[in-house]
PDB file of N, CA and C in Angstrom:
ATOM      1  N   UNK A   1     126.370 137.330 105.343  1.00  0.00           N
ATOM      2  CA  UNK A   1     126.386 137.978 106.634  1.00  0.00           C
ATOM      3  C   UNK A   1     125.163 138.874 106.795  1.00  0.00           C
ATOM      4  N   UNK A   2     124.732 139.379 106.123  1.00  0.00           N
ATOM      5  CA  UNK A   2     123.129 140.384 105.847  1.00  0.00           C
ATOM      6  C   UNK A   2     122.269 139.329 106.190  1.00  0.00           C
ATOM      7  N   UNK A   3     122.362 138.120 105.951  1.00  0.00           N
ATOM      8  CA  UNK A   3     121.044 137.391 106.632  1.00  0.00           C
ATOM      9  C   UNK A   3     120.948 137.682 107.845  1.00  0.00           C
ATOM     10  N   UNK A   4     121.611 137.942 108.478  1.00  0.00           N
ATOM     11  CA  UNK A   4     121.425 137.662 109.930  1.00  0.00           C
ATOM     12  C   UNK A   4     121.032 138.813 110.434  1.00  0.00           C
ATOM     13  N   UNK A   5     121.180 140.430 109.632  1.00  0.00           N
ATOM     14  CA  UNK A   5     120.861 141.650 110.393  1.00  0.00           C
ATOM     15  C   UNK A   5     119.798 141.931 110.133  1.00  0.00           C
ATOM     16  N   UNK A   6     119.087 142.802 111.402  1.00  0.00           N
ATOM     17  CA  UNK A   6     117.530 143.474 111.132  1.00  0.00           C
ATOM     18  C   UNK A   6     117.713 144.113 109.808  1.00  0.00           C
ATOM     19  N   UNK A   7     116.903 144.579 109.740  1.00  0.00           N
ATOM     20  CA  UNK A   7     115.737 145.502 108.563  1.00  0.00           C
ATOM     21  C   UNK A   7     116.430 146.817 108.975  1.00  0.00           C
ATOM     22  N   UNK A   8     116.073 147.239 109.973  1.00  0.00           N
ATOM     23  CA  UNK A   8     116.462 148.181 110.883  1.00  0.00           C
ATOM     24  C   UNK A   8     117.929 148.737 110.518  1.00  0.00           C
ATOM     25  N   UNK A   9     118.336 147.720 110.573  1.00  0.00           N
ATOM     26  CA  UNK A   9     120.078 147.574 110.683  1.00  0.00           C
ATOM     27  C   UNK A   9     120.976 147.608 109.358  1.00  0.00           C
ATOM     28  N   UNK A  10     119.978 146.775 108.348  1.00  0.00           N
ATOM     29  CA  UNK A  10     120.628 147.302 107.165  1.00  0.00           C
ATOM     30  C   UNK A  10     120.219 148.390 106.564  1.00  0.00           C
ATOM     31  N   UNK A  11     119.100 149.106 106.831  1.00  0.00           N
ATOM     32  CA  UNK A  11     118.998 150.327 105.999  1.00  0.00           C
ATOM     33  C   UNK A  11     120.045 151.615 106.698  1.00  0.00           C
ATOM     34  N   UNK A  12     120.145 151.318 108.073  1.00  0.00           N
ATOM     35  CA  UNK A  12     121.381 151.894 108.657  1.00  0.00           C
ATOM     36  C   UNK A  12     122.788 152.403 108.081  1.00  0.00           C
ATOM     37  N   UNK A  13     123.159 150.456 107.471  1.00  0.00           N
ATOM     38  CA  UNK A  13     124.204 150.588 107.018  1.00  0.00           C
ATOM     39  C   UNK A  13     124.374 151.285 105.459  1.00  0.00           C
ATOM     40  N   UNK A  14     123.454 150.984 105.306  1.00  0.00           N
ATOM     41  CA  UNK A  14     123.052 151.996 103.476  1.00  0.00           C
ATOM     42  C   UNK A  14     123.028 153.169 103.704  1.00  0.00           C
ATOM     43  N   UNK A  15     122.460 153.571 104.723  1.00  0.00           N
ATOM     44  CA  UNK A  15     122.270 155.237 104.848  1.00  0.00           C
ATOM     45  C   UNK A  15     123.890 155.620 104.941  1.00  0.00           C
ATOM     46  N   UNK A  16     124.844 155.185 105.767  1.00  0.00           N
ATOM     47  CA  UNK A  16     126.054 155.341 105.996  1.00  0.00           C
ATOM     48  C   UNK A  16     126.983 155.517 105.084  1.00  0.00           C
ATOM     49  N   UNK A  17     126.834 154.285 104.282  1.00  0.00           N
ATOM     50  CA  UNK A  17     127.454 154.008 102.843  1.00  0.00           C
ATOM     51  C   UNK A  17     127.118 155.390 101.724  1.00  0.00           C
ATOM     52  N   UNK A  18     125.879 155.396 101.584  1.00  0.00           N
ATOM     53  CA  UNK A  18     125.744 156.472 100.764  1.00  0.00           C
ATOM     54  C   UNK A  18     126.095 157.584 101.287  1.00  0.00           C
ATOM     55  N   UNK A  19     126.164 158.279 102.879  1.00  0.00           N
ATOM     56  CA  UNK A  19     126.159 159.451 103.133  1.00  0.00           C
ATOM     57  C   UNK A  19     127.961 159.949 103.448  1.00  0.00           C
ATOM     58  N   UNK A  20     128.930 158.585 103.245  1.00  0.00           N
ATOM     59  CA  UNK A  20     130.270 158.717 103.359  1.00  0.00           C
ATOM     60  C   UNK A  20     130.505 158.958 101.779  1.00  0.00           C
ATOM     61  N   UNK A  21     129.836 157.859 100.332  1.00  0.00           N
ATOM     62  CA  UNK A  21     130.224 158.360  99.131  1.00  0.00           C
ATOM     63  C   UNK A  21     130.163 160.083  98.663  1.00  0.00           C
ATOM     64  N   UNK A  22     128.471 160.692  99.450  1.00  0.00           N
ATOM     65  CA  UNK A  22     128.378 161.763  99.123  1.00  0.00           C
ATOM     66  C   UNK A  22     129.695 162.828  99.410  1.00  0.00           C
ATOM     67  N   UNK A  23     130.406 162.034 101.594  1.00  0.00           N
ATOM     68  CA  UNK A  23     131.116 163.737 101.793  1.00  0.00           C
ATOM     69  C   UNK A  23     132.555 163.531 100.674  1.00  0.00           C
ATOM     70  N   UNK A  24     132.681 162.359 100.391  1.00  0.00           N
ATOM     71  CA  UNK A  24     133.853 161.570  99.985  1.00  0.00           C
ATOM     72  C   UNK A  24     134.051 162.162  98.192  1.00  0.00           C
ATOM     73  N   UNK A  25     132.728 162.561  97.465  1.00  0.00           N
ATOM     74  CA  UNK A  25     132.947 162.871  96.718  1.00  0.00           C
ATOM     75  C   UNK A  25     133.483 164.019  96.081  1.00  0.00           C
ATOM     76  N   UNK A  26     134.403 164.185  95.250  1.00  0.00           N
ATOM     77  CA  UNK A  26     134.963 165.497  94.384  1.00  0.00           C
ATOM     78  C   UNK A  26     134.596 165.877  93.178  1.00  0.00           C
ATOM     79  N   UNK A  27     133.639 164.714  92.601  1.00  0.00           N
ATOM     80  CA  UNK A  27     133.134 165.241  91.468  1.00  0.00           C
ATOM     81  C   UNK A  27     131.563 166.136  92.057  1.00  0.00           C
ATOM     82  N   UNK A  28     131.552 166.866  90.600  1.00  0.00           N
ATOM     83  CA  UNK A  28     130.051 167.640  91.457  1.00  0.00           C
ATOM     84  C   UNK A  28     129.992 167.652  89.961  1.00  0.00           C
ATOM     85  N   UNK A  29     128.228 167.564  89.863  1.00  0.00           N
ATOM     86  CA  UNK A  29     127.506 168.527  88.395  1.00  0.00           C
ATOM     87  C   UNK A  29     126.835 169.524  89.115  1.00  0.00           C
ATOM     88  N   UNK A  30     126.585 170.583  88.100  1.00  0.00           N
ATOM     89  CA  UNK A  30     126.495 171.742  88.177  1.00  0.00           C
ATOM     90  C   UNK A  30     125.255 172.117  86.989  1.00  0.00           C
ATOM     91  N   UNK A  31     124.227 172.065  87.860  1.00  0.00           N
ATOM     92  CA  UNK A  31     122.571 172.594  86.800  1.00  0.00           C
ATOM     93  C   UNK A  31     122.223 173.894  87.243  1.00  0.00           C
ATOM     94  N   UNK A  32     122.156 174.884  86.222  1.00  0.00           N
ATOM     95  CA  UNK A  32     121.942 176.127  86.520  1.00  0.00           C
ATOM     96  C   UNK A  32     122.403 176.974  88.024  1.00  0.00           C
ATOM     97  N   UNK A  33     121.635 177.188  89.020  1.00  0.00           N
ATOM     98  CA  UNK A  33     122.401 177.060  90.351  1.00  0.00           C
ATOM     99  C   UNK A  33     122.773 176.148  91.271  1.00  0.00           C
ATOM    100  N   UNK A  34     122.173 175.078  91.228  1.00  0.00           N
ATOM    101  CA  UNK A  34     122.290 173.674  91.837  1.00  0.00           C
ATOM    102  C   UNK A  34     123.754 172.796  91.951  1.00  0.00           C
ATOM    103  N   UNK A  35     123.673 172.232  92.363  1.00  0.00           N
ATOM    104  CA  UNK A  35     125.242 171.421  92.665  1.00  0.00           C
ATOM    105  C   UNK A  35     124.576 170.598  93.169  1.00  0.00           C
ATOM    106  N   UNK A  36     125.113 168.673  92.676  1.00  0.00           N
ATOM    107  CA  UNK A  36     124.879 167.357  93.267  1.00  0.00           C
ATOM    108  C   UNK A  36     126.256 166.663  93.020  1.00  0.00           C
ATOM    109  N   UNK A  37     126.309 166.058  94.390  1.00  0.00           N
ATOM    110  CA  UNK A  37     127.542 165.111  94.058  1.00  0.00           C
ATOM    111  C   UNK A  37     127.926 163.910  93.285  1.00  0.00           C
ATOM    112  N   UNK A  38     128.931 163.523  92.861  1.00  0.00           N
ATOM    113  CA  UNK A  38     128.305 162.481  91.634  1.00  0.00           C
ATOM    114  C   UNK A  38     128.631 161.308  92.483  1.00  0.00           C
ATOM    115  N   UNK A  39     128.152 160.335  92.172  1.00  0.00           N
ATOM    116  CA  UNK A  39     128.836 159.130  93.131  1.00  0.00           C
ATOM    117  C   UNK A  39     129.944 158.079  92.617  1.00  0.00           C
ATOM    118  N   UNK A  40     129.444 158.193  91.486  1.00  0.00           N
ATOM    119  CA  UNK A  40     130.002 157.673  90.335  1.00  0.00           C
ATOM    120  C   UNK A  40     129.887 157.951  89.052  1.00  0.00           C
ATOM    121  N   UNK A  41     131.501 157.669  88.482  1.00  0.00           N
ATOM    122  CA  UNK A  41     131.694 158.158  87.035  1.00  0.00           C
ATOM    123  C   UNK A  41     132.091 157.072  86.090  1.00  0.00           C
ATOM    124  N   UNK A  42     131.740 157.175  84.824  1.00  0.00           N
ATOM    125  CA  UNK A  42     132.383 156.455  84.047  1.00  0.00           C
ATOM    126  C   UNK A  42     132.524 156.968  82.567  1.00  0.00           C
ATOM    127  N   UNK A  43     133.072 156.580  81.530  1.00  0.00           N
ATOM    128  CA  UNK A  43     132.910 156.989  80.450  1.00  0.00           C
ATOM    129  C   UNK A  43     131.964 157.511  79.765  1.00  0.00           C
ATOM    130  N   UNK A  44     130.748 156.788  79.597  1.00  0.00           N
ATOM    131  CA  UNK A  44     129.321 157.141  79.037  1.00  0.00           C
ATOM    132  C   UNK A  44     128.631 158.306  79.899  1.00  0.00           C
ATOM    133  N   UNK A  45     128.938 158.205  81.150  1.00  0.00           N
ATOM    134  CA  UNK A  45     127.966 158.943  81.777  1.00  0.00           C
ATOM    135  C   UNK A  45     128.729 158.658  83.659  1.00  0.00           C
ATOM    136  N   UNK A  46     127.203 159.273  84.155  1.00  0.00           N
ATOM    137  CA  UNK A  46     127.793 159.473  85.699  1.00  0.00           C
ATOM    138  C   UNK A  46     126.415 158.904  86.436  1.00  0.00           C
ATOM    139  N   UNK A  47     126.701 158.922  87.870  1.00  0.00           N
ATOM    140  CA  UNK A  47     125.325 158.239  88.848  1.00  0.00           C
ATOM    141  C   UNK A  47     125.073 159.282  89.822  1.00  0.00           C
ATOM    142  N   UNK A  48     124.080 159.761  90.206  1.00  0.00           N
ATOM    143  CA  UNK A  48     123.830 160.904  91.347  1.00  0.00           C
ATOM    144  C   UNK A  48     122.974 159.902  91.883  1.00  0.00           C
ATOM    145  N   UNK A  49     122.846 160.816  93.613  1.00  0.00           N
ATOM    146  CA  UNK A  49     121.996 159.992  94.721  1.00  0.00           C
ATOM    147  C   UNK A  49     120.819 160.035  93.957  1.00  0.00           C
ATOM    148  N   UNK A  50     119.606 158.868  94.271  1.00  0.00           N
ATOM    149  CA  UNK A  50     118.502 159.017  93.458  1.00  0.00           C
ATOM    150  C   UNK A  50     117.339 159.818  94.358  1.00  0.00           C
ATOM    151  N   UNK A  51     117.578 160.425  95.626  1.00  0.00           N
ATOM    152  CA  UNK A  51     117.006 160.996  96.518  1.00  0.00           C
ATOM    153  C   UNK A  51     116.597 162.483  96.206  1.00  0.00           C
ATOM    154  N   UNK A  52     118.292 163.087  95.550  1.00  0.00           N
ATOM    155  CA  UNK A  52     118.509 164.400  95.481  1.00  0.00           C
ATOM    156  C   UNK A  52     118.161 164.638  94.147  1.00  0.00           C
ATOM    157  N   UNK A  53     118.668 163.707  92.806  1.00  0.00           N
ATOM    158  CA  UNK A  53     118.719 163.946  92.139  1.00  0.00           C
ATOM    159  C   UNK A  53     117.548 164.241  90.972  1.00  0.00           C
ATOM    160  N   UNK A  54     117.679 165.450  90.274  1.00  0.00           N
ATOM    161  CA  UNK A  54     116.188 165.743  89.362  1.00  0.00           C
ATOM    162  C   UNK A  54     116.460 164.727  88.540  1.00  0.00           C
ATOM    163  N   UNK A  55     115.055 164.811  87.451  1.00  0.00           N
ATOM    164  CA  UNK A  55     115.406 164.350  86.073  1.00  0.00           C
ATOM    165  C   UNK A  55     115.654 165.020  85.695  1.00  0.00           C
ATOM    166  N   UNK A  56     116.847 165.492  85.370  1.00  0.00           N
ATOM    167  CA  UNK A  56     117.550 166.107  84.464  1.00  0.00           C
ATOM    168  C   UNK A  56     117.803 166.164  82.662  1.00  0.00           C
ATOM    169  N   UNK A  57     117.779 166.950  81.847  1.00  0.00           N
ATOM    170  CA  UNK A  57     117.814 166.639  80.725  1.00  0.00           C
ATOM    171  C   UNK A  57     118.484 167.864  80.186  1.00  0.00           C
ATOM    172  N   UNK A  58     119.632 168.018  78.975  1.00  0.00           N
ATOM    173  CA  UNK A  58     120.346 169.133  78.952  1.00  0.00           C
ATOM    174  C   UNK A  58     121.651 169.168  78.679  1.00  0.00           C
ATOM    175  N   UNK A  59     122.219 170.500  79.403  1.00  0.00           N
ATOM    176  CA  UNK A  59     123.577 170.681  79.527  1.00  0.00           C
ATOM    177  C   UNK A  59     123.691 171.143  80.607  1.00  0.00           C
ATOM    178  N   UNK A  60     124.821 170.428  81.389  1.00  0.00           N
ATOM    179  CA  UNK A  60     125.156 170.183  82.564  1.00  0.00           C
ATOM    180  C   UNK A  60     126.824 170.881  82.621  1.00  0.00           C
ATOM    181  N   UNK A  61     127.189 171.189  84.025  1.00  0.00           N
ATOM    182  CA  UNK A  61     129.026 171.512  83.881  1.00  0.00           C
ATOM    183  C   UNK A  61     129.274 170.304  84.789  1.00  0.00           C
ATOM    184  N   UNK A  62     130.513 169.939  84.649  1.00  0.00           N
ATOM    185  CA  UNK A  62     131.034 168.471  85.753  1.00  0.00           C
ATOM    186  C   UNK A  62     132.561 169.486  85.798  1.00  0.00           C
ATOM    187  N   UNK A  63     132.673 169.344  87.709  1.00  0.00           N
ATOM    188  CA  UNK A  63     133.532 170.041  88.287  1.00  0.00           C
ATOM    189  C   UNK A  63     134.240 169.132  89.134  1.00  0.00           C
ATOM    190  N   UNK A  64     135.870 169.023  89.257  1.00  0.00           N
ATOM    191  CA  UNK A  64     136.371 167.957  89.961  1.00  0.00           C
ATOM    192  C   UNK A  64     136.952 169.147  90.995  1.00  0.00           C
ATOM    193  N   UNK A  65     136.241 168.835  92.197  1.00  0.00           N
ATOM    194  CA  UNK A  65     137.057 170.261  93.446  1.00  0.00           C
ATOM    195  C   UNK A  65     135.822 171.414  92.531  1.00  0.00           C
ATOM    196  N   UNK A  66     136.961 172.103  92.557  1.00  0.00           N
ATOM    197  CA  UNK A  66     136.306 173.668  92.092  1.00  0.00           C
ATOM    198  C   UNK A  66     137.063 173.528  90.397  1.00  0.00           C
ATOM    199  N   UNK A  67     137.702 172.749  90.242  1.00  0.00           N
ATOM    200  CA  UNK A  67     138.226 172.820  88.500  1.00  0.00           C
ATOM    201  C   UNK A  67     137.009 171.941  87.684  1.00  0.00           C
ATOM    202  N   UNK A  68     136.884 173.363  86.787  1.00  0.00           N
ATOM    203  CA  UNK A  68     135.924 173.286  85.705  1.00  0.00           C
ATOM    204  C   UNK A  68     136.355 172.466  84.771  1.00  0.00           C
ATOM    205  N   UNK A  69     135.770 170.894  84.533  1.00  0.00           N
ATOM    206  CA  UNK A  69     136.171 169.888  83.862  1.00  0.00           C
ATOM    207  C   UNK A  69     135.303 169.447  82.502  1.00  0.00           C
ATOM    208  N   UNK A  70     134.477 169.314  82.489  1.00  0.00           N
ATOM    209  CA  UNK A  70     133.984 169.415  80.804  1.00  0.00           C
ATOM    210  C   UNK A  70     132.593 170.043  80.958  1.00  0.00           C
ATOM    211  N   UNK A  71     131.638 170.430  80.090  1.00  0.00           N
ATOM    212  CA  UNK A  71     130.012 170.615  80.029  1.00  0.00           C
ATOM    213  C   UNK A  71     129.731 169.459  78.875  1.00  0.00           C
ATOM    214  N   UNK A  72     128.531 169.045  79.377  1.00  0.00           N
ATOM    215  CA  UNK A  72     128.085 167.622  78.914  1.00  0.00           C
ATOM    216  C   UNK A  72     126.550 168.149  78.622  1.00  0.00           C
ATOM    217  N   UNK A  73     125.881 167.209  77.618  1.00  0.00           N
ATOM    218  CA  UNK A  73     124.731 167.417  77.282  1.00  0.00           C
ATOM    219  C   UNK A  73     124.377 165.628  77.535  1.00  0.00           C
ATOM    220  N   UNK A  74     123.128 165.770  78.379  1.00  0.00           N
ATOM    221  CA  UNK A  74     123.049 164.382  79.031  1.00  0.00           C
ATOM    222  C   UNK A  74     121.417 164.665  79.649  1.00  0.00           C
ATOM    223  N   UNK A  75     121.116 163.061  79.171  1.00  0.00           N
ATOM    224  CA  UNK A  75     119.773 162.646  79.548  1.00  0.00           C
ATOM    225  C   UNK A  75     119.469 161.413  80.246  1.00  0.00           C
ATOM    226  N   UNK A  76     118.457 161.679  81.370  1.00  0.00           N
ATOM    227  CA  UNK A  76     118.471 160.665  82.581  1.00  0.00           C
ATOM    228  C   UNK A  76     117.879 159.495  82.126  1.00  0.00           C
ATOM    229  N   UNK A  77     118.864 158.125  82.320  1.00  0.00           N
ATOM    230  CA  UNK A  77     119.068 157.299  81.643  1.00  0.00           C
ATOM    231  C   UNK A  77     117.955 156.316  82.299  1.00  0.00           C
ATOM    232  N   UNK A  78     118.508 155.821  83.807  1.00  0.00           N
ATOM    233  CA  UNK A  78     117.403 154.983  84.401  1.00  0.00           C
ATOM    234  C   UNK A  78     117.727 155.300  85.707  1.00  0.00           C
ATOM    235  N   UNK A  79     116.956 154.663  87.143  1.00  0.00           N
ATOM    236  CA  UNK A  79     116.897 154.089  88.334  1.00  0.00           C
ATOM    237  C   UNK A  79     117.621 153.407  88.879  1.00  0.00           C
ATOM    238  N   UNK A  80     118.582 152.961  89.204  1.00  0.00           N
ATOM    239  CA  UNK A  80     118.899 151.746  89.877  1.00  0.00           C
ATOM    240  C   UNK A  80     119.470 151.675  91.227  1.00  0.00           C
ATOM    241  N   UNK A  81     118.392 150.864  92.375  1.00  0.00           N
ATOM    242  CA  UNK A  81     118.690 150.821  93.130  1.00  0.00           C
ATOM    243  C   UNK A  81     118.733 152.675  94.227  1.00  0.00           C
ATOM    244  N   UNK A  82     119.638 153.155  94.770  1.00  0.00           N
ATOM    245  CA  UNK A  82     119.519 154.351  95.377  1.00  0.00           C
ATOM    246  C   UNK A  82     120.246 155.190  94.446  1.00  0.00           C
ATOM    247  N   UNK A  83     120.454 155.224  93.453  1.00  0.00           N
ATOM    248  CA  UNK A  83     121.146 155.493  92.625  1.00  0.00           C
ATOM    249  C   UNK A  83     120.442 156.194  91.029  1.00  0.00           C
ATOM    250  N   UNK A  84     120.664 157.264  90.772  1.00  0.00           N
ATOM    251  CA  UNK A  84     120.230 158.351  89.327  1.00  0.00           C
ATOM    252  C   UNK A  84     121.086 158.164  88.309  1.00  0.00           C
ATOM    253  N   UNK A  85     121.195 157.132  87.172  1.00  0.00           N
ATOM    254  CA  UNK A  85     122.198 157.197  85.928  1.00  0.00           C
ATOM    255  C   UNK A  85     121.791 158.352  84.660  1.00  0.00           C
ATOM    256  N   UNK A  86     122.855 158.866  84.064  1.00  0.00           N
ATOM    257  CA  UNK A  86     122.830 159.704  84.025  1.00  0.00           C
ATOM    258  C   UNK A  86     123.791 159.764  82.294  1.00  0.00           C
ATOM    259  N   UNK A  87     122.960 159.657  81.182  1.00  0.00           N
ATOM    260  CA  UNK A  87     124.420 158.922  80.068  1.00  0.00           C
ATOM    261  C   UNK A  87     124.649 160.180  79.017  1.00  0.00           C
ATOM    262  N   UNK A  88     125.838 160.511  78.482  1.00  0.00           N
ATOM    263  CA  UNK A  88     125.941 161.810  77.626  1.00  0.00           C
ATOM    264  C   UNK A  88     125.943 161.428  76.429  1.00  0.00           C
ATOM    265  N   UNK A  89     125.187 162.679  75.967  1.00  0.00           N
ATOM    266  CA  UNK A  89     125.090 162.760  74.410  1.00  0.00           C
ATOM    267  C   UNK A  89     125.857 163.311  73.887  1.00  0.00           C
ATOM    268  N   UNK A  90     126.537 164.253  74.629  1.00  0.00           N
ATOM    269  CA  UNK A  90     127.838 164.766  74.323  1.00  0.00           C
ATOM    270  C   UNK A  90     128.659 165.746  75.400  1.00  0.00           C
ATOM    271  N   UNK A  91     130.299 165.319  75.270  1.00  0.00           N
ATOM    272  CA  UNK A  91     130.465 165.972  76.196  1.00  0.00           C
ATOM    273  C   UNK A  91     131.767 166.719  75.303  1.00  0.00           C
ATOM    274  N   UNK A  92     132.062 167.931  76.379  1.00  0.00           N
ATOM    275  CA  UNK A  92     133.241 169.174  75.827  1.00  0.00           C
ATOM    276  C   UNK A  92     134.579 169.289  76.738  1.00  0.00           C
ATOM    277  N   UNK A  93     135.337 168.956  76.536  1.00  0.00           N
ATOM    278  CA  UNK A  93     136.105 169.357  77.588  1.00  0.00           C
ATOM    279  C   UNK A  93     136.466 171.145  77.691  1.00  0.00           C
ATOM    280  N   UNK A  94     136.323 171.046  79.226  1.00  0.00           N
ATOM    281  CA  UNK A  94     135.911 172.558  79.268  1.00  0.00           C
ATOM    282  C   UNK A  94     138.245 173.267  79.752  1.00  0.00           C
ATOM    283  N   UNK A  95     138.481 174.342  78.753  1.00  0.00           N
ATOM    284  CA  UNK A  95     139.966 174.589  78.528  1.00  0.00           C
ATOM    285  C   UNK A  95     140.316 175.900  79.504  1.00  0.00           C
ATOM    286  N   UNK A  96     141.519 176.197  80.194  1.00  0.00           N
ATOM    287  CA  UNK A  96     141.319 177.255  80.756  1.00  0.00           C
ATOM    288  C   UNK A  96     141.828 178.430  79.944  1.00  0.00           C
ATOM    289  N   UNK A  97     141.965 178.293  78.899  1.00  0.00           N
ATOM    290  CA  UNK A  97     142.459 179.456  77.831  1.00  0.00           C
ATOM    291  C   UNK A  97     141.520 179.183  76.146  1.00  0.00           C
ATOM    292  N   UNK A  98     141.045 180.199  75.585  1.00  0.00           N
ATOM    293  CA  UNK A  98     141.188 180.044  74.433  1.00  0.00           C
ATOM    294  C   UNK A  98     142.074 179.336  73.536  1.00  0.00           C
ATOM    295  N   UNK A  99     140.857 178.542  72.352  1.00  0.00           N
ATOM    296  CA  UNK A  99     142.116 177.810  71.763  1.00  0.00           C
ATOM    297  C   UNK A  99     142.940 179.051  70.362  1.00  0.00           C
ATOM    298  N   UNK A 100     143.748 178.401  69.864  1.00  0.00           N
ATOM    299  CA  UNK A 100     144.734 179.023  69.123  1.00  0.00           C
ATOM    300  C   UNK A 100     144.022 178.893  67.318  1.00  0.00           C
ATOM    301  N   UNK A 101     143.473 180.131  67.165  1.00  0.00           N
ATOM    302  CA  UNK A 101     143.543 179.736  65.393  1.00  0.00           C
ATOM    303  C   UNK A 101     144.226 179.953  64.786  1.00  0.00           C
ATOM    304  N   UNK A 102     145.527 179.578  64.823  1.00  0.00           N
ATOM    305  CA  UNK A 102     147.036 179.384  64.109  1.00  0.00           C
ATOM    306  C   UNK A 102     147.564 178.136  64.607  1.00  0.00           C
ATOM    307  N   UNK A 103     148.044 177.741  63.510  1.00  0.00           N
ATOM    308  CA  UNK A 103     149.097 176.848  64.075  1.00  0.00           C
ATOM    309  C   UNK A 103     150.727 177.676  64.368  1.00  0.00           C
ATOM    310  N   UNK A 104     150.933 177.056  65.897  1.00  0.00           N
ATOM    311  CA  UNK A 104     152.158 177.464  66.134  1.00  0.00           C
ATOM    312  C   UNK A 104     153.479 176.498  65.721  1.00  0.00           C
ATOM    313  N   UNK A 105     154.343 177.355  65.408  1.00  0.00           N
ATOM    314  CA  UNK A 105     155.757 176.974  64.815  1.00  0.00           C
ATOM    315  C   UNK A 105     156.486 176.302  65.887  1.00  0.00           C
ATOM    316  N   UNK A 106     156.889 174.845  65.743  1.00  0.00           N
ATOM    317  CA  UNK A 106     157.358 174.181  66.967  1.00  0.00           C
ATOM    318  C   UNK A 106     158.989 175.003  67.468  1.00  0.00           C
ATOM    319  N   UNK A 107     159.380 175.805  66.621  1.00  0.00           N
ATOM    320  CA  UNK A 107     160.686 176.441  66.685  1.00  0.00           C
ATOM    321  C   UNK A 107     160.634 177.725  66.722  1.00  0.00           C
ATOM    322  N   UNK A 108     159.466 177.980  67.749  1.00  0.00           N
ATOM    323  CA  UNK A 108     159.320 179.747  67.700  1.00  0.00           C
ATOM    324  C   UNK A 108     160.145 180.002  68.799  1.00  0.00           C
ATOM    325  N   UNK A 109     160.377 181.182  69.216  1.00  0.00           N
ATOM    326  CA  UNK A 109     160.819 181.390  70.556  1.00  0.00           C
ATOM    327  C   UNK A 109     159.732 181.521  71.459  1.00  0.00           C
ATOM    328  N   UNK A 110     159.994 181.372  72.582  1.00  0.00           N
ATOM    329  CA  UNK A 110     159.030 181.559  73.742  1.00  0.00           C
ATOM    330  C   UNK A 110     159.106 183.057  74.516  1.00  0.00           C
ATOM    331  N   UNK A 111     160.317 183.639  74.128  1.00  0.00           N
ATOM    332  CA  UNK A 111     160.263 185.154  75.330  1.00  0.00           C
ATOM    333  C   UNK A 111     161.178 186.227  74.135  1.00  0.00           C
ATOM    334  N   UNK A 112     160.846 187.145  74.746  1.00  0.00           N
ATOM    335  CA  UNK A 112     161.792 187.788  73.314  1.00  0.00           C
ATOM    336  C   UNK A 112     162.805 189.303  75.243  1.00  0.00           C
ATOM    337  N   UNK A 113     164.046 188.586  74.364  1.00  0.00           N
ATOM    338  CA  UNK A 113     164.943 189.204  75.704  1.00  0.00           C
ATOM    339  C   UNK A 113     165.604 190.685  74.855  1.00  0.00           C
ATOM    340  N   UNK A 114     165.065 191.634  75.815  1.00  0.00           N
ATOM    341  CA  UNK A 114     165.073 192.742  75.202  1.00  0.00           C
ATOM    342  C   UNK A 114     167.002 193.622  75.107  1.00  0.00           C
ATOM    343  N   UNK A 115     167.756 193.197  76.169  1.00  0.00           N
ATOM    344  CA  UNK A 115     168.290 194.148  76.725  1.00  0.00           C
ATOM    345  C   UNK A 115     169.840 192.823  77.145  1.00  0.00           C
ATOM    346  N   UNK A 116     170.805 192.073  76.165  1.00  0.00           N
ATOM    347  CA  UNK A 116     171.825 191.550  76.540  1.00  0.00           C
ATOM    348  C   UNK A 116     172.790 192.626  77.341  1.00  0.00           C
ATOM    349  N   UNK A 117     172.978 191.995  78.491  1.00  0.00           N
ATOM    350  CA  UNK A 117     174.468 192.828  79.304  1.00  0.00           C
ATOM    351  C   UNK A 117     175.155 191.584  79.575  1.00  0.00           C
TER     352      UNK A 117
END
């Protein structure tokens, strides 16, 4: 069906496509003050617009909404197409509490009730 449309007409429809993935997206990375939307994610790594996006090299935060979801150390992989890949060397999942250096007793109590009536 693209055979048949202008030049004109398909870069149209690309501009569209990409500019609905951008409002559409919830993932965001997060470089020093900067914020880019991701377009796509996958295991190894993620894709930013290739317009916006720096070469990046580092540690990065990846935020789903406003929840702080892991910091990744990641280097810009290749080009493709309108598109910035993006693959980790390592990533952290980021916790909203300190972790525990004890192990806890699966049979502890949880509340301590001060005052039976």
């Amino acid at each position: 069906m693209t055979d048949f449309l202008t030049e004109e007409l398909r870069a149209g429809l690309a501009q569209a496509r990409k500019l609905a993935a951008r409002k559409n997206a919830r993932m965001r990375v997060k470089v020093g003050e900067d914020t880019y939307p991701v377009l796509r994610l996958w295991k190894d790594g993620f894709a930013l617009d290739a317009e916006d996006a720096p070469h990046m090299r580092g540690l990065v935060d990846l935020y789903d909404g406003t929840r702080h979801k892991a910091q990744c150390l990641v280097i810009a992989s290749e080009k493709e197409g309108a598109e910035m890949r993006y693959e980790y060397k390592r990533t952290t999942t980021a916790h909203d509490r300190a972790p525990l250096d004890f192990a806890r007793d699966d049979e502890a109590p949880t509340g301590l009730i001060e005052h039976a009536r």
